[in-house]
ModelCIF file with pLDDT and N, C-alpha, C, O atoms, coordinates in Angstrom:
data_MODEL
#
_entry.id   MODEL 
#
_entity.id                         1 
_entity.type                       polymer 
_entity.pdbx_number_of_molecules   1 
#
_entity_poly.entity_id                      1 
_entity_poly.type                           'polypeptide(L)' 
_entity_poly.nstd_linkage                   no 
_entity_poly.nstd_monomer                   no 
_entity_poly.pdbx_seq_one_letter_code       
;(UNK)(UNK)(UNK)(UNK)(UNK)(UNK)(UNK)(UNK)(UNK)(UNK)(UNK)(UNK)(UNK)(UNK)(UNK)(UNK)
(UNK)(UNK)(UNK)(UNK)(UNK)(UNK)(UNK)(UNK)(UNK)(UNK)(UNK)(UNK)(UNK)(UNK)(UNK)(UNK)
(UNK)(UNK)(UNK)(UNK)(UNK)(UNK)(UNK)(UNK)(UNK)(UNK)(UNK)(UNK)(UNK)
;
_entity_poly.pdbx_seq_one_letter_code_can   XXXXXXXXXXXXXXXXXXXXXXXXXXXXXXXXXXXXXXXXXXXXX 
_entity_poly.pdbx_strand_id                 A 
#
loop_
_entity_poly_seq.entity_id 
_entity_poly_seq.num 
_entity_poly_seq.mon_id 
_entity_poly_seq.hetero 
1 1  UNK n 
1 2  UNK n 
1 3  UNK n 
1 4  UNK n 
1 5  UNK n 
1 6  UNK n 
1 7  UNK n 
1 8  UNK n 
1 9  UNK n 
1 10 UNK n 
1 11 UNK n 
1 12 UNK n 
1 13 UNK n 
1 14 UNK n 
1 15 UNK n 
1 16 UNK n 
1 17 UNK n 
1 18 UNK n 
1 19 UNK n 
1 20 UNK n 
1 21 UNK n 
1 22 UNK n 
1 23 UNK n 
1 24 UNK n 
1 25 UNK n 
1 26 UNK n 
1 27 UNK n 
1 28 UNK n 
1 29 UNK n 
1 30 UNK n 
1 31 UNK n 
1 32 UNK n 
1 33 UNK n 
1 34 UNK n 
1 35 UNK n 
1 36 UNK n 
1 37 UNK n 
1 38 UNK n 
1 39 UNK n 
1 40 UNK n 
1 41 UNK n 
1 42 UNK n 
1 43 UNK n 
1 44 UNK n 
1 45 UNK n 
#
_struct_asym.id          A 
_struct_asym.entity_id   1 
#
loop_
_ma_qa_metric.id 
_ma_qa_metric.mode 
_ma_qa_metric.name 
_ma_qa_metric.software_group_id 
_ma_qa_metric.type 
1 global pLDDT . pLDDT 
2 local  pLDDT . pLDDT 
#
_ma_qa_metric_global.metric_id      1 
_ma_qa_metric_global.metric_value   87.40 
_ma_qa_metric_global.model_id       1 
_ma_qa_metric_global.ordinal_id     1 
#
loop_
_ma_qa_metric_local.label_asym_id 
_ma_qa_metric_local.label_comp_id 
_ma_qa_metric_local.label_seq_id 
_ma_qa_metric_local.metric_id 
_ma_qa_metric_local.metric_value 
_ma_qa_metric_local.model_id 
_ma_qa_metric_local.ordinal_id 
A UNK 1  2 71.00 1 1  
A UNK 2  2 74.00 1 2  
A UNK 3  2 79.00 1 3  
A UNK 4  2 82.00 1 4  
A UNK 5  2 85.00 1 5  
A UNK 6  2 87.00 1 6  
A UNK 7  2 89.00 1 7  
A UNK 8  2 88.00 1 8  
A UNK 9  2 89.00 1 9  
A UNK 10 2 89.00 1 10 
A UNK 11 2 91.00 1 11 
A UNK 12 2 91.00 1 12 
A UNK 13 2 91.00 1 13 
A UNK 14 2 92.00 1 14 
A UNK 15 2 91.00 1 15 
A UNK 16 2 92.00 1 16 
A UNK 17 2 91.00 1 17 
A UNK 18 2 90.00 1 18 
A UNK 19 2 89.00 1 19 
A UNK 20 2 89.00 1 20 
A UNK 21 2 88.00 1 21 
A UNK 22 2 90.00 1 22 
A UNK 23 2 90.00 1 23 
A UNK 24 2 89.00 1 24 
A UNK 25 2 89.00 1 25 
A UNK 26 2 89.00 1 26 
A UNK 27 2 88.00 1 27 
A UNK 28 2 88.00 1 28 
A UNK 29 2 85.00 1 29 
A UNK 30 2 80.00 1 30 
A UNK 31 2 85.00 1 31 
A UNK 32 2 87.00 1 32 
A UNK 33 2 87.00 1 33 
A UNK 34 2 86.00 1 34 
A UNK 35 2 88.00 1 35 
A UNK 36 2 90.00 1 36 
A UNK 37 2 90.00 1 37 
A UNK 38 2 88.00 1 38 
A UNK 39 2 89.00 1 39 
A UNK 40 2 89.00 1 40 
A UNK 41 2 86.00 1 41 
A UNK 42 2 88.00 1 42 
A UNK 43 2 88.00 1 43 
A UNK 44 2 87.00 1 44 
A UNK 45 2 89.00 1 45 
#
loop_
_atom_site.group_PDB 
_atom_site.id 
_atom_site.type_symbol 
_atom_site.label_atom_id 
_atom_site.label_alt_id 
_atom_site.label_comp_id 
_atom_site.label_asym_id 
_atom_site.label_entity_id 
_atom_site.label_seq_id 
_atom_site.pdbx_PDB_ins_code 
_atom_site.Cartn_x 
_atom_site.Cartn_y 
_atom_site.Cartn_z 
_atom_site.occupancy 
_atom_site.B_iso_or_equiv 
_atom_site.pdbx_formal_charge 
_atom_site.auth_seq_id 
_atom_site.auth_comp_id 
_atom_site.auth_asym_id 
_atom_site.auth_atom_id 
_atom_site.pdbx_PDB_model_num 
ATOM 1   N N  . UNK A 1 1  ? -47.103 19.063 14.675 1.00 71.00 ? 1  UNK A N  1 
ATOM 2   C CA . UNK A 1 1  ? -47.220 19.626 16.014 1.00 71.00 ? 1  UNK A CA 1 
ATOM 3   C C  . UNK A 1 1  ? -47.191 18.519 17.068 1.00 71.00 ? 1  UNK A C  1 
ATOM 4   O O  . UNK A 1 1  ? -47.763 17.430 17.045 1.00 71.00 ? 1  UNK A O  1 
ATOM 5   N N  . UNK A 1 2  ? -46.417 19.033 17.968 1.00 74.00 ? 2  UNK A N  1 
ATOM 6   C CA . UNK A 1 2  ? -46.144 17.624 18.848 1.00 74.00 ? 2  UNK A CA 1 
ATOM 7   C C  . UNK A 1 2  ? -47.685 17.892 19.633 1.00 74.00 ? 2  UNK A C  1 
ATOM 8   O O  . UNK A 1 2  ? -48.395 18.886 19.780 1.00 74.00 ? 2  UNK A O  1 
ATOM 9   N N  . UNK A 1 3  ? -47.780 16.503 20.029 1.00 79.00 ? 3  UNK A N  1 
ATOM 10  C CA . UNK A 1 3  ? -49.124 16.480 21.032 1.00 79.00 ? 3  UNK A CA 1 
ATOM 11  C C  . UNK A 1 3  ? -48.732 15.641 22.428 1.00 79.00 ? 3  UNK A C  1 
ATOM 12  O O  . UNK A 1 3  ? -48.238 14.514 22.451 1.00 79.00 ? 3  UNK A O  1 
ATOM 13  N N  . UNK A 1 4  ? -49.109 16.547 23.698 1.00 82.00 ? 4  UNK A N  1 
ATOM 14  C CA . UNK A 1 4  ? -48.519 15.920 25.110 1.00 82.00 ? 4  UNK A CA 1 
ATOM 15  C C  . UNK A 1 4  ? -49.885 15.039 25.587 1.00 82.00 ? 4  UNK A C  1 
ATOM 16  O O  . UNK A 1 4  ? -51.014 15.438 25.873 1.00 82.00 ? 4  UNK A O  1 
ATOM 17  N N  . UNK A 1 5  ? -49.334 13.726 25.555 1.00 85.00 ? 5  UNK A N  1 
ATOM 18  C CA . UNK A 1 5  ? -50.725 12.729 25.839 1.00 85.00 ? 5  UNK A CA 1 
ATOM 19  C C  . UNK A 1 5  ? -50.322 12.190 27.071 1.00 85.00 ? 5  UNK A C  1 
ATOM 20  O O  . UNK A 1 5  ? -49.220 12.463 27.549 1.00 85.00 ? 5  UNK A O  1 
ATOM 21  N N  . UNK A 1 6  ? -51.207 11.373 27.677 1.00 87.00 ? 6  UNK A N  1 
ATOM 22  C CA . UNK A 1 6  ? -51.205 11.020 29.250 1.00 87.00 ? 6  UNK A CA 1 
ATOM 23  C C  . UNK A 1 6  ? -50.133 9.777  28.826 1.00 87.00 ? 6  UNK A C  1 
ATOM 24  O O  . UNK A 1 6  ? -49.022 9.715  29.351 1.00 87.00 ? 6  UNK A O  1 
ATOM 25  N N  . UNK A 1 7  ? -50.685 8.594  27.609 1.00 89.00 ? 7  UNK A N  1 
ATOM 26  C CA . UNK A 1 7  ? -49.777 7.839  27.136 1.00 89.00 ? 7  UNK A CA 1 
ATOM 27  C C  . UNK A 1 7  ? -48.916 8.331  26.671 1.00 89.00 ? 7  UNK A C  1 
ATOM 28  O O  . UNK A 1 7  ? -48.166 7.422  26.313 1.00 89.00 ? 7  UNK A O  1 
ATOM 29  N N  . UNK A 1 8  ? -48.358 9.584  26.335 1.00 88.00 ? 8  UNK A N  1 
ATOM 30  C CA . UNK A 1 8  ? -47.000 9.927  26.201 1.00 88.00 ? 8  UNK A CA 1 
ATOM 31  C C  . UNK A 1 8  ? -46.271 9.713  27.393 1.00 88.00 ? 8  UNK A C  1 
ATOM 32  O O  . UNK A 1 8  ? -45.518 8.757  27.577 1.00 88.00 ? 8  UNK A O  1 
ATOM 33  N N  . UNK A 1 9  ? -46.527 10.700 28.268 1.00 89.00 ? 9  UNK A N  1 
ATOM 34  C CA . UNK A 1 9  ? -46.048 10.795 29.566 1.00 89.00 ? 9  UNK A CA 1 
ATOM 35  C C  . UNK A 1 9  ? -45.816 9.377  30.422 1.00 89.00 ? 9  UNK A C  1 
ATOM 36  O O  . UNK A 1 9  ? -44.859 9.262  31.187 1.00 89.00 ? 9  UNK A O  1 
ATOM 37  N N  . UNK A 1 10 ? -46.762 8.347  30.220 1.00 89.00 ? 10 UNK A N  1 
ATOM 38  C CA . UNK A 1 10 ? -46.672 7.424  30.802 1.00 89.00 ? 10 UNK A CA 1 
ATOM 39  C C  . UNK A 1 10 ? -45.310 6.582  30.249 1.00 89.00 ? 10 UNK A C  1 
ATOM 40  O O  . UNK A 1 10 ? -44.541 6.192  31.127 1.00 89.00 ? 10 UNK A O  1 
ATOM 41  N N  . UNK A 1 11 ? -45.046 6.347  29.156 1.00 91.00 ? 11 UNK A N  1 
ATOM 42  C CA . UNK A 1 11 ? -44.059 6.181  28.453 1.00 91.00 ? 11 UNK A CA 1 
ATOM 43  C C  . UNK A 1 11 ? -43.298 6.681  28.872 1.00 91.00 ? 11 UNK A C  1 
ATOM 44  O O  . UNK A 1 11 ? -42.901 6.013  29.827 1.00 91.00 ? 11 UNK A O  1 
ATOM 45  N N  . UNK A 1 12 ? -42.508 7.944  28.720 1.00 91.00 ? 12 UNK A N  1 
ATOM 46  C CA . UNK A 1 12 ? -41.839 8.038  28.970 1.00 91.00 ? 12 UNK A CA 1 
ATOM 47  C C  . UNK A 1 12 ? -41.405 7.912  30.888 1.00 91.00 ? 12 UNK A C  1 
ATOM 48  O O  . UNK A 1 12 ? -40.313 8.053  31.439 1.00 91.00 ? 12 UNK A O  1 
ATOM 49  N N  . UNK A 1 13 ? -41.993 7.777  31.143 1.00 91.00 ? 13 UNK A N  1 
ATOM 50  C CA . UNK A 1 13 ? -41.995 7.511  33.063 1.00 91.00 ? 13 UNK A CA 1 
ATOM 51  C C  . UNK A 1 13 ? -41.376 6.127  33.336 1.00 91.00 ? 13 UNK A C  1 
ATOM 52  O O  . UNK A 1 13 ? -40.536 5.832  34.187 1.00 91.00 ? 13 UNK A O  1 
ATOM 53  N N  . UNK A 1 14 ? -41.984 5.339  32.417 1.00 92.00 ? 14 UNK A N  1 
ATOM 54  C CA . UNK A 1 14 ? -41.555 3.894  32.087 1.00 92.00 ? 14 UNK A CA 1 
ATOM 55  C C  . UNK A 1 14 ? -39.896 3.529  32.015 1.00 92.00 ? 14 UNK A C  1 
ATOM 56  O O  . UNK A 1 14 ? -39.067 2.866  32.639 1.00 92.00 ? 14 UNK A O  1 
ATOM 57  N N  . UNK A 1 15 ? -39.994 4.573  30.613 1.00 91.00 ? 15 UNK A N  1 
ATOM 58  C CA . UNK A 1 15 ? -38.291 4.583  30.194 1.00 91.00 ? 15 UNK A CA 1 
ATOM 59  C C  . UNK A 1 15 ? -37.069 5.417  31.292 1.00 91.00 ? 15 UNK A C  1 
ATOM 60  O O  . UNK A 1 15 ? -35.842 5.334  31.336 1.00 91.00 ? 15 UNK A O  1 
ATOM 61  N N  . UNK A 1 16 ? -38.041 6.199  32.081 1.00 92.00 ? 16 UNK A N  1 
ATOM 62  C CA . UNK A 1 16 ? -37.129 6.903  33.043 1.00 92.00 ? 16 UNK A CA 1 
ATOM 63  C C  . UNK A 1 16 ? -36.383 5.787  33.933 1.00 92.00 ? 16 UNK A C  1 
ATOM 64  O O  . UNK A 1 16 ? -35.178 5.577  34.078 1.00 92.00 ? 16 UNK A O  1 
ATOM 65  N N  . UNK A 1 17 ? -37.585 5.097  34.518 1.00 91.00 ? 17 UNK A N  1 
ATOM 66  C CA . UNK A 1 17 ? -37.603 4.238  35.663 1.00 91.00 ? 17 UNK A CA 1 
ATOM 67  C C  . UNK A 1 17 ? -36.953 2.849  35.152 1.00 91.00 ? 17 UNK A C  1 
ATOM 68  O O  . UNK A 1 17 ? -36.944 1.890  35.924 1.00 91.00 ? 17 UNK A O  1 
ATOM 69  N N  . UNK A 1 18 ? -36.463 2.750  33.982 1.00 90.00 ? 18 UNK A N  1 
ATOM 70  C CA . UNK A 1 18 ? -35.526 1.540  33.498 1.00 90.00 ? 18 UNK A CA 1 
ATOM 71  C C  . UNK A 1 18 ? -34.021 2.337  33.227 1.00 90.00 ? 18 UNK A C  1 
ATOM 72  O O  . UNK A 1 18 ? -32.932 1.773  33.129 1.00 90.00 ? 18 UNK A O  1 
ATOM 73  N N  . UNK A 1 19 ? -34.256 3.650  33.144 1.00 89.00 ? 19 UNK A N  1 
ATOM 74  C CA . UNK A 1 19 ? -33.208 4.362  33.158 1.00 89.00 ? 19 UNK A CA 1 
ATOM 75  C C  . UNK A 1 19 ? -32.845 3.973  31.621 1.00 89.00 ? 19 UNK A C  1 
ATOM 76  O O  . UNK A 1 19 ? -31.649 3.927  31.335 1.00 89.00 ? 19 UNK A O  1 
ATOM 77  N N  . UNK A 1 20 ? -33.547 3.768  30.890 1.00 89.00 ? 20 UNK A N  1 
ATOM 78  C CA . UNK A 1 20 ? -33.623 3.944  29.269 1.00 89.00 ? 20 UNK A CA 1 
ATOM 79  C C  . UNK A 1 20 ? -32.672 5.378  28.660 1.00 89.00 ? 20 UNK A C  1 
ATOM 80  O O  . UNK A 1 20 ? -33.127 6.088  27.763 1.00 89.00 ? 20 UNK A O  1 
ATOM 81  N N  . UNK A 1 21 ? -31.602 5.585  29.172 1.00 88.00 ? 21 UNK A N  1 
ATOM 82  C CA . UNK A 1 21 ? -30.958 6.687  28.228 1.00 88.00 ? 21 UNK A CA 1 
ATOM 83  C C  . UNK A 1 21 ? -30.900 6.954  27.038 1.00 88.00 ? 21 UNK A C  1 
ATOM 84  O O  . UNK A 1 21 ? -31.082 8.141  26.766 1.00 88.00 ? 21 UNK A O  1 
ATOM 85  N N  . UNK A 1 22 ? -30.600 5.884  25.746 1.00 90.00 ? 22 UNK A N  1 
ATOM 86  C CA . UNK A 1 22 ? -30.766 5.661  24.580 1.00 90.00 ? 22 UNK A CA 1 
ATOM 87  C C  . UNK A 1 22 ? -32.000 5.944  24.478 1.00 90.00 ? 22 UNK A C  1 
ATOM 88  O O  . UNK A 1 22 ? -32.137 7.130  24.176 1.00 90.00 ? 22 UNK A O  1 
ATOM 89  N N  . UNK A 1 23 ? -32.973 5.395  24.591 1.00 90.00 ? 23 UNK A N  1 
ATOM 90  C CA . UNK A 1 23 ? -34.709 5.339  24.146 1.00 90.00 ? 23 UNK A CA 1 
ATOM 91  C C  . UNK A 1 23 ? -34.768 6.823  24.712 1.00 90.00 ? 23 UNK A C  1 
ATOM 92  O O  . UNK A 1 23 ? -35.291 7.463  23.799 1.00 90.00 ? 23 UNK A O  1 
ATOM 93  N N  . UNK A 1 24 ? -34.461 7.788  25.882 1.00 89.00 ? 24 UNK A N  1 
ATOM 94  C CA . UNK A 1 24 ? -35.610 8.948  26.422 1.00 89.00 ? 24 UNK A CA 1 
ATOM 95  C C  . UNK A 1 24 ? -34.603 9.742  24.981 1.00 89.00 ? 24 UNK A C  1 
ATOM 96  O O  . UNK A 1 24 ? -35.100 10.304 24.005 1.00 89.00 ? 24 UNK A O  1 
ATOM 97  N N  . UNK A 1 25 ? -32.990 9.534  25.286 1.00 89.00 ? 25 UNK A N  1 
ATOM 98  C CA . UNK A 1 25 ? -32.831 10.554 24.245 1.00 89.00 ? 25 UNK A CA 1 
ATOM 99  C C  . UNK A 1 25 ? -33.562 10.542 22.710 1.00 89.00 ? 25 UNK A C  1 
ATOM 100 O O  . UNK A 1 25 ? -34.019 11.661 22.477 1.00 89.00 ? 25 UNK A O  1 
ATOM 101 N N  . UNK A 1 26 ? -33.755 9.752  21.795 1.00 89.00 ? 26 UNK A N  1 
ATOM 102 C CA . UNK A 1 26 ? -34.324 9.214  20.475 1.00 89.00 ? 26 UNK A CA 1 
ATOM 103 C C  . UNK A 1 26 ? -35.770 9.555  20.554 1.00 89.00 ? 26 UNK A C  1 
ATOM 104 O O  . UNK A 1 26 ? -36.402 9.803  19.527 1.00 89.00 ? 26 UNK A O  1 
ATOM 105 N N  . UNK A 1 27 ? -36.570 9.588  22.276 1.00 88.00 ? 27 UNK A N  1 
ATOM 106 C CA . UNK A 1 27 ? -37.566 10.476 22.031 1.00 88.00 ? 27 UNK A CA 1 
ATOM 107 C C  . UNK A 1 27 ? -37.805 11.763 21.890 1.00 88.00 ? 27 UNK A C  1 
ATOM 108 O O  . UNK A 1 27 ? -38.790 12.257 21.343 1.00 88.00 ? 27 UNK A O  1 
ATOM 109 N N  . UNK A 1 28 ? -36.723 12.433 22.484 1.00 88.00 ? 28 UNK A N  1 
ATOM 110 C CA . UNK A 1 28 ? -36.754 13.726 22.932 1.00 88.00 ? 28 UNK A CA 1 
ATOM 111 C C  . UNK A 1 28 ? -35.782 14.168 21.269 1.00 88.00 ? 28 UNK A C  1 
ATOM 112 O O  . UNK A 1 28 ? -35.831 15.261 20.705 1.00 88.00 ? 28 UNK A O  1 
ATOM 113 N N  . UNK A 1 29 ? -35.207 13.292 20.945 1.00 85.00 ? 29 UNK A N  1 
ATOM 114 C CA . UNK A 1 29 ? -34.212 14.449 19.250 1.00 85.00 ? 29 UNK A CA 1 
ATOM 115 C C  . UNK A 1 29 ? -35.199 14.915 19.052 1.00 85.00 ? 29 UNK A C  1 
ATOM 116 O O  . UNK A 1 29 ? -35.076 16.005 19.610 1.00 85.00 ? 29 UNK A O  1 
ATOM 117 N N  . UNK A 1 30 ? -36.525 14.873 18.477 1.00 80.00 ? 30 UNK A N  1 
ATOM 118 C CA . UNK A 1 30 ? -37.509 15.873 17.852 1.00 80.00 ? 30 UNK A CA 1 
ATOM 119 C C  . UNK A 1 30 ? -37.733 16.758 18.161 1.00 80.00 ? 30 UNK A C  1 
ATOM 120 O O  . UNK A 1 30 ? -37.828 17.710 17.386 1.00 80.00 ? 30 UNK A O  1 
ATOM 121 N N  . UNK A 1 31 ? -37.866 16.819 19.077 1.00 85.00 ? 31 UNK A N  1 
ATOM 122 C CA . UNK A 1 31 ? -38.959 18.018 19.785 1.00 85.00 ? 31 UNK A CA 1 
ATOM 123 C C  . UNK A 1 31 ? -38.117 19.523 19.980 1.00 85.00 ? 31 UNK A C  1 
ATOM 124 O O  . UNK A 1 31 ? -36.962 19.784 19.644 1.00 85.00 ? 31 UNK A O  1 
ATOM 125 N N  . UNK A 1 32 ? -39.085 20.359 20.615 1.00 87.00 ? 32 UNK A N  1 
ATOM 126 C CA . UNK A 1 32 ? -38.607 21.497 20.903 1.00 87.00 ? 32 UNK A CA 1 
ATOM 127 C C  . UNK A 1 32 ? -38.293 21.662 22.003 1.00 87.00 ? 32 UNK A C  1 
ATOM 128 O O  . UNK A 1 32 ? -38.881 20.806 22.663 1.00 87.00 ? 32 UNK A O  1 
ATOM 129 N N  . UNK A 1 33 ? -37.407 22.566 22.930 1.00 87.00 ? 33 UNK A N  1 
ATOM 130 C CA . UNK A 1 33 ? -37.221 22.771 24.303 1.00 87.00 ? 33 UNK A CA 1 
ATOM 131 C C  . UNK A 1 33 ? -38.822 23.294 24.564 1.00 87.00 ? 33 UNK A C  1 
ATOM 132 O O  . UNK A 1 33 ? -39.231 23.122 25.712 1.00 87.00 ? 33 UNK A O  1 
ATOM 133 N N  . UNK A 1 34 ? -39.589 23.807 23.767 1.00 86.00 ? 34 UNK A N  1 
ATOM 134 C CA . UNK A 1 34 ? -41.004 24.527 24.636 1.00 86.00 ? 34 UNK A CA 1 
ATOM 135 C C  . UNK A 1 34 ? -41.807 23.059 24.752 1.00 86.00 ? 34 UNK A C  1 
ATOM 136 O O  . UNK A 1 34 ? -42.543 22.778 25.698 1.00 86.00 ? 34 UNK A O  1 
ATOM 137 N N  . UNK A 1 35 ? -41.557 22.254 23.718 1.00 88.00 ? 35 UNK A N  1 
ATOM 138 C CA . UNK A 1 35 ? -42.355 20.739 24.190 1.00 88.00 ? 35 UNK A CA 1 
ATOM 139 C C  . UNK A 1 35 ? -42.160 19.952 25.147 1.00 88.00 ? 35 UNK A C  1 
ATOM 140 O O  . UNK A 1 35 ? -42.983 19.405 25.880 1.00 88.00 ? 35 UNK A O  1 
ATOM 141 N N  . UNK A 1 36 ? -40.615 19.877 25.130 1.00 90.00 ? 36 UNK A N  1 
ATOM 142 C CA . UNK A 1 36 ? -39.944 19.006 26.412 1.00 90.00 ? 36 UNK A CA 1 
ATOM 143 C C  . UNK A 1 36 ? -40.315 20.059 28.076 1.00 90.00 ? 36 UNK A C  1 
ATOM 144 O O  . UNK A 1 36 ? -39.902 19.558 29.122 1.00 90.00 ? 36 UNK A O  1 
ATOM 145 N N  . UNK A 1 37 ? -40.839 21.013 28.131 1.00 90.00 ? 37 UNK A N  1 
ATOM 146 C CA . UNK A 1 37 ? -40.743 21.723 28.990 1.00 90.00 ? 37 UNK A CA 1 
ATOM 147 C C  . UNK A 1 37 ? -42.397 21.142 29.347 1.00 90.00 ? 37 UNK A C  1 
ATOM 148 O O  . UNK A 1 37 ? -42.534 20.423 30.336 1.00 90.00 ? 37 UNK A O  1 
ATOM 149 N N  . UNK A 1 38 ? -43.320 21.409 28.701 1.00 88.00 ? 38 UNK A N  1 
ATOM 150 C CA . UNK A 1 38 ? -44.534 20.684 29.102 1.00 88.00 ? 38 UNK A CA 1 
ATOM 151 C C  . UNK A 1 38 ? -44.435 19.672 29.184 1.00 88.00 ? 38 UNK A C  1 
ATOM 152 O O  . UNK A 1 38 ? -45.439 19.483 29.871 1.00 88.00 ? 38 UNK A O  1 
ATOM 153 N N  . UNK A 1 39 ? -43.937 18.515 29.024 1.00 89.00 ? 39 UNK A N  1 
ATOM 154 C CA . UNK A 1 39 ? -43.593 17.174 29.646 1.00 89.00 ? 39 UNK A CA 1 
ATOM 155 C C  . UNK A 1 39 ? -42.979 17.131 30.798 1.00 89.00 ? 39 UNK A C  1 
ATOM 156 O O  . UNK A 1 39 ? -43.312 16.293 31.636 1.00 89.00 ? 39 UNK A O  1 
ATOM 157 N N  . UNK A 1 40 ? -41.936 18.072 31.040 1.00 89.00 ? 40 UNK A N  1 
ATOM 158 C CA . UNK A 1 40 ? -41.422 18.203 32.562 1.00 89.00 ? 40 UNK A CA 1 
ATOM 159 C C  . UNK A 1 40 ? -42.528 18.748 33.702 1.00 89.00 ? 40 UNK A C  1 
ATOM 160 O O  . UNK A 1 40 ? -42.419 18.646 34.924 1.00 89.00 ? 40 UNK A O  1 
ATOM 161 N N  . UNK A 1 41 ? -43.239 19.141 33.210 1.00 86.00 ? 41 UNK A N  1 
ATOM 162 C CA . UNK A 1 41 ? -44.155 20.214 33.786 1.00 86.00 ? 41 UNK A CA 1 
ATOM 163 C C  . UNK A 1 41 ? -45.381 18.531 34.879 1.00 86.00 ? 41 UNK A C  1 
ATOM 164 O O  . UNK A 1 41 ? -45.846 18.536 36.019 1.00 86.00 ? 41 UNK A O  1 
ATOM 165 N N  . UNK A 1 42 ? -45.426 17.607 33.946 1.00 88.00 ? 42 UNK A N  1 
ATOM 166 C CA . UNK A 1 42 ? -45.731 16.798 33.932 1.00 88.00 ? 42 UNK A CA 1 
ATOM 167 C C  . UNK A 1 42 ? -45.385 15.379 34.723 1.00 88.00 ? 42 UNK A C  1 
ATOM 168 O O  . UNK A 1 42 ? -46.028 14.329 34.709 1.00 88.00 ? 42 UNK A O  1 
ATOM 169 N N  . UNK A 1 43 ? -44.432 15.628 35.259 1.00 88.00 ? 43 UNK A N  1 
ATOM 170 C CA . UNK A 1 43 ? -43.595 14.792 35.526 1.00 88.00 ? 43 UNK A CA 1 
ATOM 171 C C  . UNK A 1 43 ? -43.084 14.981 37.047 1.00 88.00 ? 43 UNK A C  1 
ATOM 172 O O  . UNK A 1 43 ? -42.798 16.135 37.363 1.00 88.00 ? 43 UNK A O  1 
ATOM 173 N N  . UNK A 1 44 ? -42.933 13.926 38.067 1.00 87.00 ? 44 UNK A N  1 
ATOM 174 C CA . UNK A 1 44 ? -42.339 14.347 39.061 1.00 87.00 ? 44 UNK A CA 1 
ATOM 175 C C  . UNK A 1 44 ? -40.808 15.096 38.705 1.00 87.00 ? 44 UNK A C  1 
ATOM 176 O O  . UNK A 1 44 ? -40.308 15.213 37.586 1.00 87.00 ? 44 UNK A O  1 
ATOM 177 N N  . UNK A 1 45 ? -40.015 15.740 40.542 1.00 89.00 ? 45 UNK A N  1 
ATOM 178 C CA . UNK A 1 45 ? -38.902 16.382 40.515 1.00 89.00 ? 45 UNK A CA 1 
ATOM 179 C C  . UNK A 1 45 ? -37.931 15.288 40.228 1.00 89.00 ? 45 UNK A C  1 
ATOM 180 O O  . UNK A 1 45 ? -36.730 15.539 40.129 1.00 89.00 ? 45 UNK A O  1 
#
């Protein structure tokens, strides 16, 4: 079960803001669209 952590989120904010395409995609292959949706939820627009 995926788990949405503050250090998740922070991470990935990180990789946004380097514009990490390779790395956000390789995080995101796992997951589900209902997981990635609470991370957006999370996240500025």
């Amino acid at each position: 079960t995926f788990e949405l952590t503050k250090e998740y989120v922070e991470n990935i904010q990180e990789l946004i803001a380097n514009e990490d395409s390779a790395a956000i995609q390789a995080q995101m292959e796992g997951l589900f669209a209902a997981d990635i949706t609470g991370l957006i939820s999370e996240l500025g627009t």
